[in-house]
N, C-alpha and C. Protein backbone atom coordinates (compact mmCIF):
# COMPACT_ATOMS: atom_id res chain seq x y z
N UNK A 1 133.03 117.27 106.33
CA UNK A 1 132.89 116.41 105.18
C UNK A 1 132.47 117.26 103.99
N UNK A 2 132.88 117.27 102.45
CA UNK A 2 132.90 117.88 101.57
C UNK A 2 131.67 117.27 101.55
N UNK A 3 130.93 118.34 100.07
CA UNK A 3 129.64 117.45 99.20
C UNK A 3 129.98 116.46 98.49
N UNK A 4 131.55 116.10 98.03
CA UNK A 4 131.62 114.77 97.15
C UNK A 4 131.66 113.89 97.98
N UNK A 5 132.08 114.16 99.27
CA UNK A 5 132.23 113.03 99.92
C UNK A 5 130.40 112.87 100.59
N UNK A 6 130.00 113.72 101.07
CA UNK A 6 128.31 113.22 101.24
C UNK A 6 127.79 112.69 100.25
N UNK A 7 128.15 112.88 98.83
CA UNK A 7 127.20 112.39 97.31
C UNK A 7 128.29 110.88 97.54
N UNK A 8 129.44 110.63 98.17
CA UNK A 8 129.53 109.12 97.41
C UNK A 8 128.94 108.22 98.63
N UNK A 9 129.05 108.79 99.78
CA UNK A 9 128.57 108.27 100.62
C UNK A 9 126.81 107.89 100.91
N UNK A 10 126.41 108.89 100.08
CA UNK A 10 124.86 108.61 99.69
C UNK A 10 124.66 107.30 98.34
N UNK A 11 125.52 107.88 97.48
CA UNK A 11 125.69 106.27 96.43
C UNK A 11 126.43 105.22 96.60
N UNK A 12 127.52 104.89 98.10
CA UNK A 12 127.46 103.38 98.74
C UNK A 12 126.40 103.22 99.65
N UNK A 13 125.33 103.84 99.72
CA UNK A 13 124.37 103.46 100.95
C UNK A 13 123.39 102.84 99.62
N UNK A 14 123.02 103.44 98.49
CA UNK A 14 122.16 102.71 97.66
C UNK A 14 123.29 101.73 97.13
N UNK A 15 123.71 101.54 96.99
CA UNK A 15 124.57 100.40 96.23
C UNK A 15 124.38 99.51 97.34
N UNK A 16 124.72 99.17 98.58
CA UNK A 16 124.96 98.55 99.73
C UNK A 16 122.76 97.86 99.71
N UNK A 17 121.81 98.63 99.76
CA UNK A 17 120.52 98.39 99.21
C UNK A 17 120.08 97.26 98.27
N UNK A 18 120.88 97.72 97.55
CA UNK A 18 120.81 96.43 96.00
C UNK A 18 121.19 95.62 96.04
N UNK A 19 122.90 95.80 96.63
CA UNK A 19 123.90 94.28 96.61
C UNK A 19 122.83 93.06 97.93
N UNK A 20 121.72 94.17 98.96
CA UNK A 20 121.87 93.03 100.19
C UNK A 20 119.88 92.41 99.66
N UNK A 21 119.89 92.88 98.45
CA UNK A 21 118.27 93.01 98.17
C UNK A 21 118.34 91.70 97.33
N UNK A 22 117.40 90.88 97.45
CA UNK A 22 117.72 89.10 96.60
C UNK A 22 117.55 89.57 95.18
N UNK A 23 118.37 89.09 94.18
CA UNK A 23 118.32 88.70 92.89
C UNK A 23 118.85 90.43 92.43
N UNK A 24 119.19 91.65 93.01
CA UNK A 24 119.41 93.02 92.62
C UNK A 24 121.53 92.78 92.10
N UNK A 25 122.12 93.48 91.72
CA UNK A 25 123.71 94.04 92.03
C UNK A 25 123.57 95.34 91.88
N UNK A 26 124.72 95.86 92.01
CA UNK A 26 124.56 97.25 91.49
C UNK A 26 126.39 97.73 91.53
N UNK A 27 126.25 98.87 90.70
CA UNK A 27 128.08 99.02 91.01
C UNK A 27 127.59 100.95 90.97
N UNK A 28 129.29 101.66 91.58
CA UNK A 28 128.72 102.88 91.63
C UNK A 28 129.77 102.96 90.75
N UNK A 29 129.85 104.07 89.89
CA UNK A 29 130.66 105.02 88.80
C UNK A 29 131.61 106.06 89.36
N UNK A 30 132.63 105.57 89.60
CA UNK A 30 133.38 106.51 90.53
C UNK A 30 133.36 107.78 89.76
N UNK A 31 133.59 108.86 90.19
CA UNK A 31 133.69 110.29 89.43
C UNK A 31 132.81 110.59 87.82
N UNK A 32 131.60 109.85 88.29
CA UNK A 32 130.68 109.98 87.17
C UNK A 32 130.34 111.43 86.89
N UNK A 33 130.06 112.20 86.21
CA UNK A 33 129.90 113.37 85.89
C UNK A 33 131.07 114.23 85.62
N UNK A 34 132.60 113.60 85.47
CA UNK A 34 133.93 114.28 85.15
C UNK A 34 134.32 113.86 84.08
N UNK A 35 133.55 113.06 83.39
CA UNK A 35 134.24 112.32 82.62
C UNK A 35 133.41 112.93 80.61
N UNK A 36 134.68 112.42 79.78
CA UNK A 36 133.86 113.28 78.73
C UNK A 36 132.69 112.65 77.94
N UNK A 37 132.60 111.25 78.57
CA UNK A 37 131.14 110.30 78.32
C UNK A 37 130.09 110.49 79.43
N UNK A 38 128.74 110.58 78.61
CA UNK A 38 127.58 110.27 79.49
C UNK A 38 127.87 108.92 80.50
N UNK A 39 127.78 109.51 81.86
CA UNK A 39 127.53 108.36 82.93
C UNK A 39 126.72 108.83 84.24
N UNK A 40 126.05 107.61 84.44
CA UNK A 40 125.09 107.37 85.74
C UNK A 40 126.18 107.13 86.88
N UNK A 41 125.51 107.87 88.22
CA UNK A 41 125.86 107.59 89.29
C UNK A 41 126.18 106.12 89.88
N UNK A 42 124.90 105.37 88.95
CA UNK A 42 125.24 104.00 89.71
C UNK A 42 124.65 102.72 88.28
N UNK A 43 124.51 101.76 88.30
CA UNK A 43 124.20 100.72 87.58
C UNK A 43 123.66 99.52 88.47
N UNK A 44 122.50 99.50 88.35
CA UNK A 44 121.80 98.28 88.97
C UNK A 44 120.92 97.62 87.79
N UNK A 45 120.77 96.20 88.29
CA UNK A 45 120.16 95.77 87.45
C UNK A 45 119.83 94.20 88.52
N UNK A 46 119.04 93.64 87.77
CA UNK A 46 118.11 91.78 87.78
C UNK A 46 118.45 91.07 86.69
N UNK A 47 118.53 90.54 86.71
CA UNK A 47 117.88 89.49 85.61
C UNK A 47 116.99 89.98 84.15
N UNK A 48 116.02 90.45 84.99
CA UNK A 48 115.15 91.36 83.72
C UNK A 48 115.17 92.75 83.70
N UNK A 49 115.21 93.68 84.29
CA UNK A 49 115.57 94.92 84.27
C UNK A 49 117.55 95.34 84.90
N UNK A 50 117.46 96.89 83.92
CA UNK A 50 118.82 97.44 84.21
C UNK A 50 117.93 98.65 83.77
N UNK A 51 119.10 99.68 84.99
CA UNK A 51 118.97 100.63 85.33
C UNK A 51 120.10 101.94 86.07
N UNK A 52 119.61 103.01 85.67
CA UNK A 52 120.85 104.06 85.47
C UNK A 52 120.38 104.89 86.49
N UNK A 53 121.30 105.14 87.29
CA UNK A 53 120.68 106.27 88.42
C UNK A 53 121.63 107.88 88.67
N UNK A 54 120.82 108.25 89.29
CA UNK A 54 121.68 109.86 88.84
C UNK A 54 121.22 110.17 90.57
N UNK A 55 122.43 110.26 91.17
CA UNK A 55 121.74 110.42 93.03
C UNK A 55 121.98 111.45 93.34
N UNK A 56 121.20 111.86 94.31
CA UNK A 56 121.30 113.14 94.65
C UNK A 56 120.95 113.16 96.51
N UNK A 57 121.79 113.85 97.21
CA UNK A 57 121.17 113.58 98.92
C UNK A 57 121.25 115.31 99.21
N UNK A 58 119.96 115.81 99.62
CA UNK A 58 119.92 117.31 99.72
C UNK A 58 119.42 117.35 101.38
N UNK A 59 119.64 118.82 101.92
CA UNK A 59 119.08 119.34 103.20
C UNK A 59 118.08 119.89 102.75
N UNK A 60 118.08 120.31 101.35
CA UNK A 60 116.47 121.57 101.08
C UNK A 60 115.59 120.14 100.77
N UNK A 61 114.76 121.34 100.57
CA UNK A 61 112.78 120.66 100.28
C UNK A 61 113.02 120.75 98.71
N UNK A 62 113.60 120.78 98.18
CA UNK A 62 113.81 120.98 96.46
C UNK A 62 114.79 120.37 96.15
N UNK A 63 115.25 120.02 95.02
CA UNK A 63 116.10 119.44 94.18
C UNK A 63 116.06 119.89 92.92
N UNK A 64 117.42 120.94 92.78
CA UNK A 64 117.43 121.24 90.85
C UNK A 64 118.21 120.59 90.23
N UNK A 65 117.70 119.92 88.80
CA UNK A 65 118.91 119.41 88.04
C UNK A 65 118.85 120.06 86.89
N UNK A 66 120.24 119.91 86.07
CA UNK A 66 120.16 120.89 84.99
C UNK A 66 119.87 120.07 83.49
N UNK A 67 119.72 121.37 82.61
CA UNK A 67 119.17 120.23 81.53
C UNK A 67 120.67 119.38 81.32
N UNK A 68 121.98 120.06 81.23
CA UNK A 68 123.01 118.83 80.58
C UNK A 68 122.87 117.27 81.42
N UNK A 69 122.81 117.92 83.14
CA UNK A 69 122.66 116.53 83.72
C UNK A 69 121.39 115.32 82.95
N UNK A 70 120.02 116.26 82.94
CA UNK A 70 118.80 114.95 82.39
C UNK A 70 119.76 114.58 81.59
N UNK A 71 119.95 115.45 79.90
CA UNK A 71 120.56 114.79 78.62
C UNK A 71 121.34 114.07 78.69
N UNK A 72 122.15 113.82 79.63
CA UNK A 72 123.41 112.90 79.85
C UNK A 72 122.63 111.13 80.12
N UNK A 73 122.24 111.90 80.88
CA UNK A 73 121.41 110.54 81.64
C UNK A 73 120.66 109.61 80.81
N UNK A 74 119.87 110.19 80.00
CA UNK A 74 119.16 109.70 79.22
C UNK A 74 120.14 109.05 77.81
N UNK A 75 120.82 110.03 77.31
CA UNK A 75 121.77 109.58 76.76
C UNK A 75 122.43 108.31 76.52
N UNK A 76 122.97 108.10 77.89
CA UNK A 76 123.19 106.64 78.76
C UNK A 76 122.43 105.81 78.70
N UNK A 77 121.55 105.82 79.26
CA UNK A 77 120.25 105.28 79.18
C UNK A 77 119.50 104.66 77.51
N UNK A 78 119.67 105.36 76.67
CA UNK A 78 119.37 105.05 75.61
C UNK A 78 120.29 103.99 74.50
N UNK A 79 121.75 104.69 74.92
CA UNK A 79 122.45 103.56 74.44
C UNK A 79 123.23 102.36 74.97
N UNK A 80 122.91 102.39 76.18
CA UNK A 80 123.53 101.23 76.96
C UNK A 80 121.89 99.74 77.11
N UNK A 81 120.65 100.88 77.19
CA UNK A 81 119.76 99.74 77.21
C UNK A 81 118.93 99.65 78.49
N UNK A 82 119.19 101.04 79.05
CA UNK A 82 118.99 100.89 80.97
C UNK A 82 117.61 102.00 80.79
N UNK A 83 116.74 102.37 82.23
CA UNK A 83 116.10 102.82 82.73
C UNK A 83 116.59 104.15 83.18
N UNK A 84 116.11 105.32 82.88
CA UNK A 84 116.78 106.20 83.58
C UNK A 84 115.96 106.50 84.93
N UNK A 85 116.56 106.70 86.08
CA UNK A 85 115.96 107.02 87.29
C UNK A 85 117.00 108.19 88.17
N UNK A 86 115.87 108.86 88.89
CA UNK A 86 116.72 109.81 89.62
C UNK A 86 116.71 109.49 90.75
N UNK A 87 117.22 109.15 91.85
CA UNK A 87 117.41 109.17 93.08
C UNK A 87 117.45 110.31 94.44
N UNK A 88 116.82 110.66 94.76
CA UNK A 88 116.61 111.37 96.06
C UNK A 88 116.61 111.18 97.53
N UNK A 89 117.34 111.94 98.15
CA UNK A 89 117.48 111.90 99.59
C UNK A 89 117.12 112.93 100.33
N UNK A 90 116.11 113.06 100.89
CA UNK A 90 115.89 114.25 101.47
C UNK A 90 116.35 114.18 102.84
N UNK A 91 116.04 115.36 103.74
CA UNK A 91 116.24 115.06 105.61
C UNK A 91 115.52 113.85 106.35
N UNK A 92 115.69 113.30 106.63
CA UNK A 92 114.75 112.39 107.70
C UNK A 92 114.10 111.29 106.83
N UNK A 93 114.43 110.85 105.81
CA UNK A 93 113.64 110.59 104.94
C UNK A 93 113.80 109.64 103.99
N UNK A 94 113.15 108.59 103.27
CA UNK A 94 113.66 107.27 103.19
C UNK A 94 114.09 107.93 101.53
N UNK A 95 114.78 107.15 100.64
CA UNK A 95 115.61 107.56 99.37
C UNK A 95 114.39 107.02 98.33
N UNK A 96 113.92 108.45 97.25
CA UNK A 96 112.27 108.14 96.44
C UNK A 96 113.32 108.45 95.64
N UNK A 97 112.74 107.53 94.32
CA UNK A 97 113.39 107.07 93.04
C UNK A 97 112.14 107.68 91.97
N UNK A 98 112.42 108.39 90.88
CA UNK A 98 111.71 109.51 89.95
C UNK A 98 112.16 109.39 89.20
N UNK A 99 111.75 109.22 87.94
CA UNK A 99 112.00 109.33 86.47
C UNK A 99 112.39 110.90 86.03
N UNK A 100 112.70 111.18 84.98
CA UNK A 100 113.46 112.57 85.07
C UNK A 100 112.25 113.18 84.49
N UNK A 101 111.31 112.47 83.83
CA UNK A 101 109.92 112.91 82.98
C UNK A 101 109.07 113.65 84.12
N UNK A 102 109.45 113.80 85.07
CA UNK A 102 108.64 114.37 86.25
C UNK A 102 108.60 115.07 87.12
N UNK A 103 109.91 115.68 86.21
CA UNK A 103 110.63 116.60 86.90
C UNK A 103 109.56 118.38 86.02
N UNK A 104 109.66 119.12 86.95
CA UNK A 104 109.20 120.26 86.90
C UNK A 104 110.07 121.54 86.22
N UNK A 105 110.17 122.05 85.12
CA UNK A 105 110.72 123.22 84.08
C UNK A 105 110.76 124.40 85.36
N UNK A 106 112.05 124.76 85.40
CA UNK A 106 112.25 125.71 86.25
C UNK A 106 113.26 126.89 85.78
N UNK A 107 112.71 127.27 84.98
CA UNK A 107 113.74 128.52 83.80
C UNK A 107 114.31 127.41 83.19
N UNK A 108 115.76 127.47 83.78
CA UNK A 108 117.23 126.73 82.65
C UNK A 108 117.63 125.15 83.27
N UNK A 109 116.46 125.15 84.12
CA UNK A 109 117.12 123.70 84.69
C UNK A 109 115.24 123.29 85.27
N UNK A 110 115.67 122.18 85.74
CA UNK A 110 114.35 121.34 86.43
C UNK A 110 114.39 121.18 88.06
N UNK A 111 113.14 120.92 88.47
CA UNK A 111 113.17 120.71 89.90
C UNK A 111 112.03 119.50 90.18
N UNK A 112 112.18 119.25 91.62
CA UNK A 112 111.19 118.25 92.11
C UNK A 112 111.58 118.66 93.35
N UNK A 113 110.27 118.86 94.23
CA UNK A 113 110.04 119.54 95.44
C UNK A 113 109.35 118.16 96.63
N UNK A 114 109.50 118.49 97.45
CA UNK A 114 109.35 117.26 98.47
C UNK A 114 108.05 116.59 98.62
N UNK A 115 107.00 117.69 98.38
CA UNK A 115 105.94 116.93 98.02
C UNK A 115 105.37 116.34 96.87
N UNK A 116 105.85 116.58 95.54
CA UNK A 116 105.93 115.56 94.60
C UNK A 116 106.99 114.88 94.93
N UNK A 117 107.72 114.69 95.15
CA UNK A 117 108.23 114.40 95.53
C UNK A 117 107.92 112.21 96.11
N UNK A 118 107.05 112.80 97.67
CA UNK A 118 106.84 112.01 98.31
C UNK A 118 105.33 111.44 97.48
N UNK A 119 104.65 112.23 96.52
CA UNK A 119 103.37 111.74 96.02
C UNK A 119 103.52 110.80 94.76
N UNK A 120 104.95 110.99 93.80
CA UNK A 120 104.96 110.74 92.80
C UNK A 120 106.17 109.42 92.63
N UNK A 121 107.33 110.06 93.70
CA UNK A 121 107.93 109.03 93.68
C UNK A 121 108.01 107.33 94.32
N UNK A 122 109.05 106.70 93.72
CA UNK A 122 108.96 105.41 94.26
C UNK A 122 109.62 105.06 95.56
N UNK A 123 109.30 104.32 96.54
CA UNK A 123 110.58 104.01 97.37
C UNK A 123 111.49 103.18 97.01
N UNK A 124 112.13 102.40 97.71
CA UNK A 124 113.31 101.12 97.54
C UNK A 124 112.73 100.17 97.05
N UNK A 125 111.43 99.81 98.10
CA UNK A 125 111.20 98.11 97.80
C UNK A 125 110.11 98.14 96.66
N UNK A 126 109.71 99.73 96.10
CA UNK A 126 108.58 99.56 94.93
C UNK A 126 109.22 99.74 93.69
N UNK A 127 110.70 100.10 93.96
CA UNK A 127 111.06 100.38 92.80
C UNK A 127 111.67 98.92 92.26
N UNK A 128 112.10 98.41 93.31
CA UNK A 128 112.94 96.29 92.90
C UNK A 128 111.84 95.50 93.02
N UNK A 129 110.90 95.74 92.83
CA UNK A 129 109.71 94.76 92.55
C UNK A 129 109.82 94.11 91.70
């Protein structure tokens, strides 16, 4: 199995989360990041909140993103009206949802390591509260 196919298969497992979660939807962005507009991996939203996700499913203890990815995101985020959130999947391990503000300056790009990770981020059911 390629990595696009593990990354879409990691964003129908959160989409599949939302659609079965009461009062959530969510849709995924097919080939989000090819395109010459800012777009999120996925779009969920309630009633009162909407929200932009940028997913990511790794084997390491780290996660780098680069600055174009945050700027995009936020981007989105700013003019559509949504939340920006990052999504994480680590090994063994349930999917923690992180704001990109919390992410760690790592030279030319950012990181978040498994134990902020697990200290800082949200899970599923704290983040659809």
């Amino acid at each position: 199995m390629s990595n696009k196919e593990k990354g879409a298969n990691a964003e129908r497992e959160l989409i599949h989360l939302f659609n079965n979660t009461d009062g959530w939807s969510a849709i995924r962005i097919a080939g989000s990041g090819s395109s010459k507009y800012p777009d999120p991996d996925i779009l969920a939203g309630n009633a009162i909140r909407r929200i932009a996700i940028e997913c990511k499913a790794t084997r390491e203890d780290k996660k780098y993103f680069s600055q174009e990815d945050l700027d995009q995101l936020r981007k989105f985020c700013q003019t559509f009206g949504a939340e920006a959130w990052l999504a994480i999947r680590l090994p063994r391990q349930p999917w923690y949802f992180i704001m990109p503000e919390d992410l760690a300056a790592a030279g030319e790009s950012f990181v978040i390591s498994k134990e902020i990770l697990q200290r800082k981020g949200l899970q599923f059911e704290e983040l659809t509260k």
